[in-house]
Protein backbone atom coordinates (compact mmCIF):
# COMPACT_ATOMS: atom_id res chain seq x y z
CA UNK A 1 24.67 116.74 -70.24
CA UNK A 2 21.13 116.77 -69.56
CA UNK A 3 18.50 117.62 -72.24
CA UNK A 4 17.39 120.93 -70.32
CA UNK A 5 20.86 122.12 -70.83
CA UNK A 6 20.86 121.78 -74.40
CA UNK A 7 17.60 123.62 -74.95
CA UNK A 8 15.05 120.20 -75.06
CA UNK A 9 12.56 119.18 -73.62
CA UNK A 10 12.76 115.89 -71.60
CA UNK A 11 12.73 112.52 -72.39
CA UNK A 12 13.58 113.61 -76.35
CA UNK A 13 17.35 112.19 -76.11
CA UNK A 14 15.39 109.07 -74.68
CA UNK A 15 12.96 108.99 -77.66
CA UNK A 16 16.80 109.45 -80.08
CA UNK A 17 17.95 106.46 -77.97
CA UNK A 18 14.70 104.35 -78.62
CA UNK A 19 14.54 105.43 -82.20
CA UNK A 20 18.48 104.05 -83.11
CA UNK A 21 17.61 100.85 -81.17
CA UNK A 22 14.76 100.28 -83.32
CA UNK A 23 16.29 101.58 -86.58
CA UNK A 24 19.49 99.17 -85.51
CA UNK A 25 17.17 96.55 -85.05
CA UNK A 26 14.75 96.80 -88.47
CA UNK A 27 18.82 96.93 -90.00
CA UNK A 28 19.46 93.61 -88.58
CA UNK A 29 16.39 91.77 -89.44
CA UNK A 30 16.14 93.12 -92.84
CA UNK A 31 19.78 92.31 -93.05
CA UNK A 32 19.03 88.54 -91.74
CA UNK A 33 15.87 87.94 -93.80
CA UNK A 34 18.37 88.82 -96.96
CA UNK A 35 20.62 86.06 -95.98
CA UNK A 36 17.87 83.81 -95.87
CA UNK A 37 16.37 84.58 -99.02
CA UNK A 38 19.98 84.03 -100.87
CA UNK A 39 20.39 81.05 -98.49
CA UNK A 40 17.29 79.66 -99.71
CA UNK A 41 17.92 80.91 -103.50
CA UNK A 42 21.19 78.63 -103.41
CA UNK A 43 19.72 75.86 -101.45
CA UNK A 44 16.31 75.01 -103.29
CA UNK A 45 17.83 74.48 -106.50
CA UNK A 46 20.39 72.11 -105.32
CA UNK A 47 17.47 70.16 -103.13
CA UNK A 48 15.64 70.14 -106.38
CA UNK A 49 18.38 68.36 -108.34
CA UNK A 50 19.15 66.65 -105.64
CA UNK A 51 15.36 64.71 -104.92
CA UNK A 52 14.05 64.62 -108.52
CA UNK A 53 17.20 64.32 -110.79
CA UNK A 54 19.25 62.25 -109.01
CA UNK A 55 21.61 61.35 -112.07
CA UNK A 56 21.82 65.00 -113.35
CA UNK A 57 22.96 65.73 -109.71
CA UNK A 58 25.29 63.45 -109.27
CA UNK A 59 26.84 64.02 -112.49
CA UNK A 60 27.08 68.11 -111.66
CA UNK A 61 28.41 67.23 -108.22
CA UNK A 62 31.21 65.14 -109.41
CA UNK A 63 32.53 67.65 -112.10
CA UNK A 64 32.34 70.24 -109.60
CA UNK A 65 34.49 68.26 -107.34
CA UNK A 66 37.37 66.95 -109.62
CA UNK A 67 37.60 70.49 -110.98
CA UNK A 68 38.15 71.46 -107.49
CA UNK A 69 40.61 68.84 -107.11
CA UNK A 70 42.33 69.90 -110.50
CA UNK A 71 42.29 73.48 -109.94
CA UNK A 72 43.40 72.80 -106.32
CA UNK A 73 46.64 70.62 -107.44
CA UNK A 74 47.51 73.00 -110.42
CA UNK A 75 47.50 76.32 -107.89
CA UNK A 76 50.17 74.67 -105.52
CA UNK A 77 52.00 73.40 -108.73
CA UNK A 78 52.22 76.98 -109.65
CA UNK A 79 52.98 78.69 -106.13
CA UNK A 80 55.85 75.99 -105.53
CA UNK A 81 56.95 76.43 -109.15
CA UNK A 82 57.32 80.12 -108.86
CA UNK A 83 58.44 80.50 -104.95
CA UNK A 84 61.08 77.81 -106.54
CA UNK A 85 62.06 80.50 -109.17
CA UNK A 86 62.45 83.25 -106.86
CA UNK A 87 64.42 81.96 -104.75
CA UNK A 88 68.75 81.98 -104.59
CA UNK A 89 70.69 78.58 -105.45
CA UNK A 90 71.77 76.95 -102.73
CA UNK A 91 75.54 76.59 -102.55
């Protein structure tokens, strides 16, 4: 339908057009200079620890990773204990 049909004058559905693309576009680069700033939020601190506190770092990383490790073991300890539960015996 063209804009004299619906009662506008012309070129305003192209001015609607232009003004989505633009508010779609501030969207996206507000949306990707948020996920920078949190990128940057979790990244500096670890840098940080990383450059001047080498053992503090270290030490963090490790604990971080053997709880992983634990709490990675214990959940398929618990999903093949239960699935093992729920199940029929074999005959």
């Amino acid at each position: 339908m063209n804009p004299s049909e619906r009662g506008e004058p012309a070129g305003v559905s192209g001015v609607r057009k232009a003004r989505g693309a633009l508010r779609g576009a501030a969207i996206g680069l507000a949306g990707a200079a948020a996920v920078a700033a949190l990128a940057a939020a979790a990244v500096w601190p670890l840098w940080y620890l990383a450059t001047e506190h080498t053992g503090v770092y270290t030490l963090a990383a490790s604990a971080a990773l053997i709880a992983f490790v634990a709490w990675s073991i214990l959940a398929k300890l618990r999903r093949r204990g239960g699935a093992a539960a729920d199940r029929p015996a074999r005959e």
